[in-house]
Protein backbone atom coordinates (compact mmCIF):
# COMPACT_ATOMS: atom_id res chain seq x y z
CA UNK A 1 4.07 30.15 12.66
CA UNK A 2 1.15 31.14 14.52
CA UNK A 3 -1.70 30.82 12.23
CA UNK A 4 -1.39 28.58 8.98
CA UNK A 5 -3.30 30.83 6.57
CA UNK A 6 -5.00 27.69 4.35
CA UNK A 7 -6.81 28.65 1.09
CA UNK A 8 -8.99 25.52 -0.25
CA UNK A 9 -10.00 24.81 -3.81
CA UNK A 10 -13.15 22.01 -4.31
CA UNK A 11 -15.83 23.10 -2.03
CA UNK A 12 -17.89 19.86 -2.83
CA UNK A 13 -19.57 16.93 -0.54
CA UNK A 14 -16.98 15.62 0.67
CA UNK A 15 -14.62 18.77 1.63
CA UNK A 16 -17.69 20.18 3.24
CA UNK A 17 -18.41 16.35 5.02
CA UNK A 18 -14.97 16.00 6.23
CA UNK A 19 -12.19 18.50 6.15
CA UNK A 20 -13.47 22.03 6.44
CA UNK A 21 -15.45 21.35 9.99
CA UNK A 22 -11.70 19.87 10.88
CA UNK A 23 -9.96 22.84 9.62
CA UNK A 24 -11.94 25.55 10.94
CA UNK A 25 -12.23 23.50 14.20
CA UNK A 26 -8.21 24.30 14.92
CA UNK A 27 -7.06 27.57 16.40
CA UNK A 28 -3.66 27.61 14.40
CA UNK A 29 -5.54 27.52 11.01
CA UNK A 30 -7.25 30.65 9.40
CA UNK A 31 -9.35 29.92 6.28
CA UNK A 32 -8.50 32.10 4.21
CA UNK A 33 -10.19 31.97 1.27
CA UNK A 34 -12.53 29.00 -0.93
CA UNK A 35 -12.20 28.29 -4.49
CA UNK A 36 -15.11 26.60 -6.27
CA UNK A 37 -18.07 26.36 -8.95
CA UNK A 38 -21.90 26.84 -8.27
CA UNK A 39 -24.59 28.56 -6.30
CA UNK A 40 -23.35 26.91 -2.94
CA UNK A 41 -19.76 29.23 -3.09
CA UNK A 42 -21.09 31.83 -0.31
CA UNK A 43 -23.03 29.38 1.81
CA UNK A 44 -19.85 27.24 2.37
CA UNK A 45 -17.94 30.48 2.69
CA UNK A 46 -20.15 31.34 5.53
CA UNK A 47 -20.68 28.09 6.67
CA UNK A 48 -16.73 27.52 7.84
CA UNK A 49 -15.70 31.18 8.15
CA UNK A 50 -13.73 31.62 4.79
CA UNK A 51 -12.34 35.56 4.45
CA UNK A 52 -13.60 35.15 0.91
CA UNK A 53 -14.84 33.12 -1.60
CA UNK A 54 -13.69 32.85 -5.54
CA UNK A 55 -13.99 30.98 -9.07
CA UNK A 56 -10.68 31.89 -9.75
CA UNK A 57 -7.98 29.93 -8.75
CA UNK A 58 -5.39 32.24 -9.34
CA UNK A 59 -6.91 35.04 -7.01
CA UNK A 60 -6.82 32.35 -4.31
CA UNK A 61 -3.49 31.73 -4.63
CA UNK A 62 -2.63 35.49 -4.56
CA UNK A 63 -4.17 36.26 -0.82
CA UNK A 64 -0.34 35.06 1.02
CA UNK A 65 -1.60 31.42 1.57
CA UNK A 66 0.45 28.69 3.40
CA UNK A 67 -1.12 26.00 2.63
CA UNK A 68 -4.02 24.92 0.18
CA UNK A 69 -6.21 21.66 0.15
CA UNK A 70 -7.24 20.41 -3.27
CA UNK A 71 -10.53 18.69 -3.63
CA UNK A 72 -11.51 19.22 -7.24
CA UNK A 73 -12.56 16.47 -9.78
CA UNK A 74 -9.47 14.07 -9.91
CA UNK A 75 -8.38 15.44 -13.08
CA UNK A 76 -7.58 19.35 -12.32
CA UNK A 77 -5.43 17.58 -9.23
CA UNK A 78 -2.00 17.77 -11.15
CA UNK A 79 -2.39 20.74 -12.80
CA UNK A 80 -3.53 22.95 -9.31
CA UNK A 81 -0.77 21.04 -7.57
CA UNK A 82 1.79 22.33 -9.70
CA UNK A 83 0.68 26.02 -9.26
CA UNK A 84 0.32 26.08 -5.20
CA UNK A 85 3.64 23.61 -5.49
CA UNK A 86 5.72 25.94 -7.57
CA UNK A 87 4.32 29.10 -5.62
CA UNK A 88 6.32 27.47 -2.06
CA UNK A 89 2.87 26.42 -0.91
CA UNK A 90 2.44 23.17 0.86
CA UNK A 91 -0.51 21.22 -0.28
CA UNK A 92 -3.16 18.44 0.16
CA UNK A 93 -4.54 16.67 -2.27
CA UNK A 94 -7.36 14.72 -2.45
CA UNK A 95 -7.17 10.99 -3.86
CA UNK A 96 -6.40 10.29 -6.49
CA UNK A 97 -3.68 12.79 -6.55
CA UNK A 98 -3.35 12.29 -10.51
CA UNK A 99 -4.19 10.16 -13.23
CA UNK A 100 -0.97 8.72 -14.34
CA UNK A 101 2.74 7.78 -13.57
CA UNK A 102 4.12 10.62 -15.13
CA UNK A 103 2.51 13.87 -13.38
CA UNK A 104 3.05 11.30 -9.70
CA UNK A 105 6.35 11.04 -10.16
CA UNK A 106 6.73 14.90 -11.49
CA UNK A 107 4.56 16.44 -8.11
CA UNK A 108 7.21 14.03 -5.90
CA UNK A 109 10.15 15.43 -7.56
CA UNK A 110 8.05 19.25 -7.36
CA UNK A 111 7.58 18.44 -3.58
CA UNK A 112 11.37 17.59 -3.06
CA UNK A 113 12.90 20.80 -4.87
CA UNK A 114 10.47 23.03 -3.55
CA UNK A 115 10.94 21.47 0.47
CA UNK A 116 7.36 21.77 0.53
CA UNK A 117 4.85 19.27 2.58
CA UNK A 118 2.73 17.38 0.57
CA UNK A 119 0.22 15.00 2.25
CA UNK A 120 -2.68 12.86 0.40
CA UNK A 121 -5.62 12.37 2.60
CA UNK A 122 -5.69 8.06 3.08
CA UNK A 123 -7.35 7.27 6.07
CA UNK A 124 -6.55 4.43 6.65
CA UNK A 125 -2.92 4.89 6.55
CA UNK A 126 -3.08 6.64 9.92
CA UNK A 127 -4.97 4.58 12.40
CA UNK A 128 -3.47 3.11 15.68
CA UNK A 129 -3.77 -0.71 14.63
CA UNK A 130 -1.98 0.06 10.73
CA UNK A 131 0.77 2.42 12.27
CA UNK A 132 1.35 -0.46 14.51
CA UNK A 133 1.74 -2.76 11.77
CA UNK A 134 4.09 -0.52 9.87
CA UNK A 135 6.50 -0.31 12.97
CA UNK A 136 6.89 -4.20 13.10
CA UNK A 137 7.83 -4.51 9.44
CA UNK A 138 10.57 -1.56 10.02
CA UNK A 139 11.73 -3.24 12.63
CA UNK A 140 12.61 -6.17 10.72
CA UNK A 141 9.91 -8.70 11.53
CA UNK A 142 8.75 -9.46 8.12
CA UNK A 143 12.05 -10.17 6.39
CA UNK A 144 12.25 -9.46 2.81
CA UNK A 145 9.06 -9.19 1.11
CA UNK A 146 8.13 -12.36 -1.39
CA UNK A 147 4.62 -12.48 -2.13
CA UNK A 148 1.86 -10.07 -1.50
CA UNK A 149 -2.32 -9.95 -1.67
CA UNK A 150 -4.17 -6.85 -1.66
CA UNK A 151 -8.01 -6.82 -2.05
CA UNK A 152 -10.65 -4.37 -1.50
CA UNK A 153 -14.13 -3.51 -1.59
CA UNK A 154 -16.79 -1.12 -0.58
CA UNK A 155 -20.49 -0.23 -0.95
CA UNK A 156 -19.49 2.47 -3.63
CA UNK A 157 -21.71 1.10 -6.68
CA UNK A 158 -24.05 4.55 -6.44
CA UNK A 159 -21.08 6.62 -6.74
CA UNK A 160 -19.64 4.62 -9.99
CA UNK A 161 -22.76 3.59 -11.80
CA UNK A 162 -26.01 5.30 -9.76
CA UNK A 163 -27.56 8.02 -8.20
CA UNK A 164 -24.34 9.40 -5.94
CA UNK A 165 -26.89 11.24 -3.41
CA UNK A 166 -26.28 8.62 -0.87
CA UNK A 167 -23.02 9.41 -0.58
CA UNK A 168 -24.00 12.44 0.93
CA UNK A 169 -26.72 11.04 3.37
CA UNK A 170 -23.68 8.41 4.54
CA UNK A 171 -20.70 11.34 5.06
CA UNK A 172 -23.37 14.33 6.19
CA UNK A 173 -22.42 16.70 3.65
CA UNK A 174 -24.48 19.63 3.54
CA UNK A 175 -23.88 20.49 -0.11
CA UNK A 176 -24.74 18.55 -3.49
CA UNK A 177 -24.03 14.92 -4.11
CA UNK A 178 -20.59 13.80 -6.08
CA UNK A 179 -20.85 14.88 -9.48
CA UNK A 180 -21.25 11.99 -11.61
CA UNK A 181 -19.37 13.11 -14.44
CA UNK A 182 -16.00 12.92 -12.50
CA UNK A 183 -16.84 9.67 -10.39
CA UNK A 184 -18.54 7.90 -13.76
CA UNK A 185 -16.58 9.51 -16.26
CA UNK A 186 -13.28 7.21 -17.78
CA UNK A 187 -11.86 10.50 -18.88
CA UNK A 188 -11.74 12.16 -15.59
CA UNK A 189 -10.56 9.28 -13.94
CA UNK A 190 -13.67 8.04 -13.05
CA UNK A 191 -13.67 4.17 -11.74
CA UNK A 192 -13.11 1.76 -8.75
CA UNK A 193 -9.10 1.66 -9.62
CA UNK A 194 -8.66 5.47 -9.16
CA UNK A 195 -11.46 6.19 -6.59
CA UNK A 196 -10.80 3.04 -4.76
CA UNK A 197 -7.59 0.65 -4.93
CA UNK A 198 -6.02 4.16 -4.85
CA UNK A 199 -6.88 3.40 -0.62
CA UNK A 200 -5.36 -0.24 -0.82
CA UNK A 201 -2.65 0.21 -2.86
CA UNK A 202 -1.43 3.58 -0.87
CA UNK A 203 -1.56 1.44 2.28
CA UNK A 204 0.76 -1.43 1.07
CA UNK A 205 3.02 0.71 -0.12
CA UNK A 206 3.72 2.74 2.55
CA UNK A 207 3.42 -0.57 5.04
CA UNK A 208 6.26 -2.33 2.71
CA UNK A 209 8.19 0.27 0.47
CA UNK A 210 7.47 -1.92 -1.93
CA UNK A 211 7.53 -0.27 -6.24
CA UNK A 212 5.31 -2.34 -8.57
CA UNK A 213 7.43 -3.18 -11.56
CA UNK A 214 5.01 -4.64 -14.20
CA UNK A 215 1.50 -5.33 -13.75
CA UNK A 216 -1.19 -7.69 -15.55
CA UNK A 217 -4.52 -6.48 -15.22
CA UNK A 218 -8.39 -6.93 -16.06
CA UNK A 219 -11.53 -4.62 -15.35
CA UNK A 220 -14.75 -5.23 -15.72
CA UNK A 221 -17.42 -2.10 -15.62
CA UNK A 222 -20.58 -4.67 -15.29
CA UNK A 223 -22.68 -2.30 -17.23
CA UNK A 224 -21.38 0.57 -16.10
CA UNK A 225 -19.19 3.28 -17.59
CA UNK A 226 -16.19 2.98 -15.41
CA UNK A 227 -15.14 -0.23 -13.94
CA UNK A 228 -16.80 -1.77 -10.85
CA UNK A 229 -14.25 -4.73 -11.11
CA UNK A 230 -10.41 -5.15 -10.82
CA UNK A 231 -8.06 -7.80 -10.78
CA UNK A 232 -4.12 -7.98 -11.40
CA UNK A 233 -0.93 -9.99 -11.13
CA UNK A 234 2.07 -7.82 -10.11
CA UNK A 235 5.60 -7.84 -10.33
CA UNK A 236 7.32 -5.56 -7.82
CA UNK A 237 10.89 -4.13 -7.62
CA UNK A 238 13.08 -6.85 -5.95
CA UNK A 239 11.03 -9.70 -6.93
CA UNK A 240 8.12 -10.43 -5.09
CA UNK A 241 5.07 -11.22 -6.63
CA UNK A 242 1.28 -10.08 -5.69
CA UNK A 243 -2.60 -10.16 -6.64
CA UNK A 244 -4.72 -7.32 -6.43
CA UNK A 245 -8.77 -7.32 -6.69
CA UNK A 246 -11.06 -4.74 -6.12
CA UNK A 247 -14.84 -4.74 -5.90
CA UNK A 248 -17.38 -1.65 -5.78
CA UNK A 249 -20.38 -3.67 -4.87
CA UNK A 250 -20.87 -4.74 -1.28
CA UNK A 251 -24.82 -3.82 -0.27
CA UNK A 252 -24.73 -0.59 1.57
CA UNK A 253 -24.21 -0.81 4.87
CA UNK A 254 -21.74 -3.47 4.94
CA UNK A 255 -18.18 -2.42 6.49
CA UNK A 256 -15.30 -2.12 3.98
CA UNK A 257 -12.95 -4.48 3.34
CA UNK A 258 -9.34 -3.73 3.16
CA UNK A 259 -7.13 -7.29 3.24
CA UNK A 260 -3.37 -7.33 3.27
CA UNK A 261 -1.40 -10.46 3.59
CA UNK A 262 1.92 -9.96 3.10
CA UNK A 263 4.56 -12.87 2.99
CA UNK A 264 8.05 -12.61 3.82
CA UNK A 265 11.13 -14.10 4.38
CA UNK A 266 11.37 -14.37 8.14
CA UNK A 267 7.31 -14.10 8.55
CA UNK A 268 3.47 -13.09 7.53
CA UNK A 269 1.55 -10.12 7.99
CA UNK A 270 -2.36 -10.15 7.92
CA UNK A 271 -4.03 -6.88 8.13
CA UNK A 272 -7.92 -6.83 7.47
CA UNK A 273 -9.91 -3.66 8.21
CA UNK A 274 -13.29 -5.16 8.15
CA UNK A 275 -12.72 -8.19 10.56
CA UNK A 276 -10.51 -5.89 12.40
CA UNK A 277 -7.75 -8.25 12.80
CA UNK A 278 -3.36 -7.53 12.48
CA UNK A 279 -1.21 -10.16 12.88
CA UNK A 280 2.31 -10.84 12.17
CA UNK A 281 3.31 -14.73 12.72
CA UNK A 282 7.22 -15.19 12.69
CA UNK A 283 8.59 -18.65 11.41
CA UNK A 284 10.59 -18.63 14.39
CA UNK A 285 7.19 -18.49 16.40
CA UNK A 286 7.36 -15.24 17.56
CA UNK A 287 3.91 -13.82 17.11
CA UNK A 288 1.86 -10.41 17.80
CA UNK A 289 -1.89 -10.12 17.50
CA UNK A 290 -2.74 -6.74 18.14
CA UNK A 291 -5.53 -5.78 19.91
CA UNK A 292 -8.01 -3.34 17.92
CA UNK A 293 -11.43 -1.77 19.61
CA UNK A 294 -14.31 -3.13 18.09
CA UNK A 295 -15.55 -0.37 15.14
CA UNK A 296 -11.38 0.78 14.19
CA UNK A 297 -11.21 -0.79 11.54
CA UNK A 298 -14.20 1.82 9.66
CA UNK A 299 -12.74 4.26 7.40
CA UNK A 300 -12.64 7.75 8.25
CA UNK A 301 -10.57 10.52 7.59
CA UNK A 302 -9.66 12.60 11.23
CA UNK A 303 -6.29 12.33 11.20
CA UNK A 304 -4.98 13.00 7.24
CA UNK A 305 -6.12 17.08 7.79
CA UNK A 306 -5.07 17.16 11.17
CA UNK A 307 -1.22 15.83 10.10
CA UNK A 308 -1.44 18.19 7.38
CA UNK A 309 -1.51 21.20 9.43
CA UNK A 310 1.13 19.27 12.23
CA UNK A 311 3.35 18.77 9.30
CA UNK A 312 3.24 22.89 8.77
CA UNK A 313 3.32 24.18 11.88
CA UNK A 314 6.17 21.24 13.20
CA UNK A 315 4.15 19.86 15.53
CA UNK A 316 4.33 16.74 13.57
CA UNK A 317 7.30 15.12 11.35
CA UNK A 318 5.25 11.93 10.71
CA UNK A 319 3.74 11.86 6.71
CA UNK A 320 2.17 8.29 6.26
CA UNK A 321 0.94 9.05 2.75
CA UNK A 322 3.50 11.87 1.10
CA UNK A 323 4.41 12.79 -2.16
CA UNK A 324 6.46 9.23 -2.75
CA UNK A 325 4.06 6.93 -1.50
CA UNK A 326 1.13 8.28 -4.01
CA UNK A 327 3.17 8.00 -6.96
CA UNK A 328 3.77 4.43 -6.27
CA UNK A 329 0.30 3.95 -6.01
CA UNK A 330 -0.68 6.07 -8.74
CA UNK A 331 1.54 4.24 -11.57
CA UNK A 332 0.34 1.16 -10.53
CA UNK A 333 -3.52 2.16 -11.46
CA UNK A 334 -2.08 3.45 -14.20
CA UNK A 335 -0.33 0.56 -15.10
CA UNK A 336 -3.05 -1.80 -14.64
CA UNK A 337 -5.28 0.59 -16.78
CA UNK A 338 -3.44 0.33 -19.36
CA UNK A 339 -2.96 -3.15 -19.76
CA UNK A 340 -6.69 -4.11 -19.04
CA UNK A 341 -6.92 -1.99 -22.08
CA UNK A 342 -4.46 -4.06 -24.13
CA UNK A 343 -6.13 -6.87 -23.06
CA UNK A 344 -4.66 -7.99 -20.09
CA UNK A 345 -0.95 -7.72 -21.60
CA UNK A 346 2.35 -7.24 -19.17
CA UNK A 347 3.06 -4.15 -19.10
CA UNK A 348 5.94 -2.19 -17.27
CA UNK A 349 4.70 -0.12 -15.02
CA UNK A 350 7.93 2.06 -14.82
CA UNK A 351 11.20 2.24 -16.90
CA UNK A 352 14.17 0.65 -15.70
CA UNK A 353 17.54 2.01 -15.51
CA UNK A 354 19.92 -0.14 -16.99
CA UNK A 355 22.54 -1.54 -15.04
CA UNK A 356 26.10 -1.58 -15.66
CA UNK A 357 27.77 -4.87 -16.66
């Protein structure tokens, strides 16, 4: 293939911010066309050197695509999925790829049939220091995983229960702000759980292969409309237990905090993006602290896009965050959505099969 002909739908802060300059930066991508709402259609198409620019998503699709990147408000991700999916497109979608456990698990078993690449853009996934991390649990280090902890947080407050303009001052986007009626809205998936713990959650998964089983969970929206606040008790798949907690309210300018500490038979790993520390002790004492520049452990999103086209092409083989490894994540949120709503009751986050005697 010599020029992955990429059609993008979402032409919003953070597409503009992060992965159109990337796209249009590459010589093996031609932007095809841009799909999107409001008076800032044509500047964007300008802007990045789109062959045209459309409200209709279905005349995107049309113009012999390869690829398409979603970034629309977290609720139309499913159903635009599906079409560029069942059309033989390969497709990225923005987090969080869908609202519940059902449409996940139905775009991973879309992906698989249709041998299409599928790639959800988590950042953090893909750095140096986390990839590193990942190979020593493969390779056996960890043993089998018991207990787990999984906490995040981030200046995001603005963006859930504010003004969501200084998103845009802290990513450079050169369009409007986040619209608050998909970041602050509980109907469109608005909420620290699907906007944030979507990040954590994607990144233990993939690091352990781990599938939450049943979930106990409480929010708390501290006057907001959306919640600010989570906190669960998990069972996973296998037996191992974990907490989760998520926060949206560290002052701005403080660095994001992504903990994992993840105990397991034969050892414990500690990964923690905002002291920018990874560490897995043995109990044989066999240890490896890795060494991470000062500043790594910030989020940003270079790589995701950049794999994306790899994975098309075949320059790449590598997917740290495919079609599997959101669904996990995704019926988790769900999961713990649900039973914050019932009050904090177990629920099962997925059926399971029964087993023959």
């Amino acid at each position: 293939m010599s020029r992955v002909r990429v059609g993008a739908v979402g032409a919003g802060w953070w597409a503009t911010s992060n992965h159109f300059p990337i796209l249009a930066g590459r010589d093996d991508v031609e932007l095809v066309g841009v799909c999107g709402l409001g008076p800032e259609l044509e500047t964007v198409r300008d802007q990045f050197g789109f062959g045209m620019a459309t409200t209709d998503y279905a005349e995107l699709l049309d113009q012999g695509l390869d690829a398409v990147v979603i970034t629309t408000p977290h609720d139309l991700h499913y159903p635009q999925a599906v079409e560029a999916i069942d059309r033989g497109l390969h497709v990225l979608v923005e987090k969080p790829v869908t609202l519940s456990a059902e449409t996940g698990w139905d775009l991973a078993e879309r992906v698989r049939a249709a041998g299409v690449h599928f790639l959800a853009p988590y950042g953090w996934n893909y750095k140096p220091f986390t990839i590193e991390a990942k190979r020593l649990v493969d390779a056996g280090h960890l043993g089998e995983v018991q207990h787990v902890l999984c906490h995040m947080a981030s200046p995001t407050r603005g963006l859930f229960a504010g003004d969501t303009n200084h998103m845009r001052a802290l990513w450079d986007s050169e369009t409007s702000a986040p619209d608050p009626s998909t970041w602050q809205s509980p109907s469109r998936g608005g909420g620290y759980a699907h906007g944030q713990v979507t990040h954590s959650s994607a990144l233990l998964f993939w690091l352990t292969g781990l599938r939450a089983a049943s979930v106990m969970a409480k929010v708390s929206n501290g006057g907001a409309a959306v919640d600010l606040f989570d906190a669960a008790v998990i069972g996973f798949d296998g037996g191992a237990i974990g907490a989760l907690s998520g926060a949206a309210t560290l002052p701005d300018g403080n660095p994001y905090q992504v903990d994992l500490r993840v105990f397991g038979t034969e050892g414990v790993l500690l990964l923690d993006t905002e002291r920018e520390r990874v560490s897995l002790h043995r109990y044989d004492g066999q240890q490896w602290d890795l060494e991470i520049e000062p500043g790594a452990g910030a989020y940003e999103c270079i790589v995701p896009p950049n794999r994306f086209i790899d994975l098309v092409t075949g320059a790449s083989t590598e997917n740290n965050s495919d079609a599997d490894v959101v669904a996990r994540s995704v019926e988790l949120i769900d999961g713990m959505l649900r039973s914050a709503a019932a009050g904090g009751a177990d629920v099962a986050v997925h059926e399971r099969k029964a087993t023959a005697p």
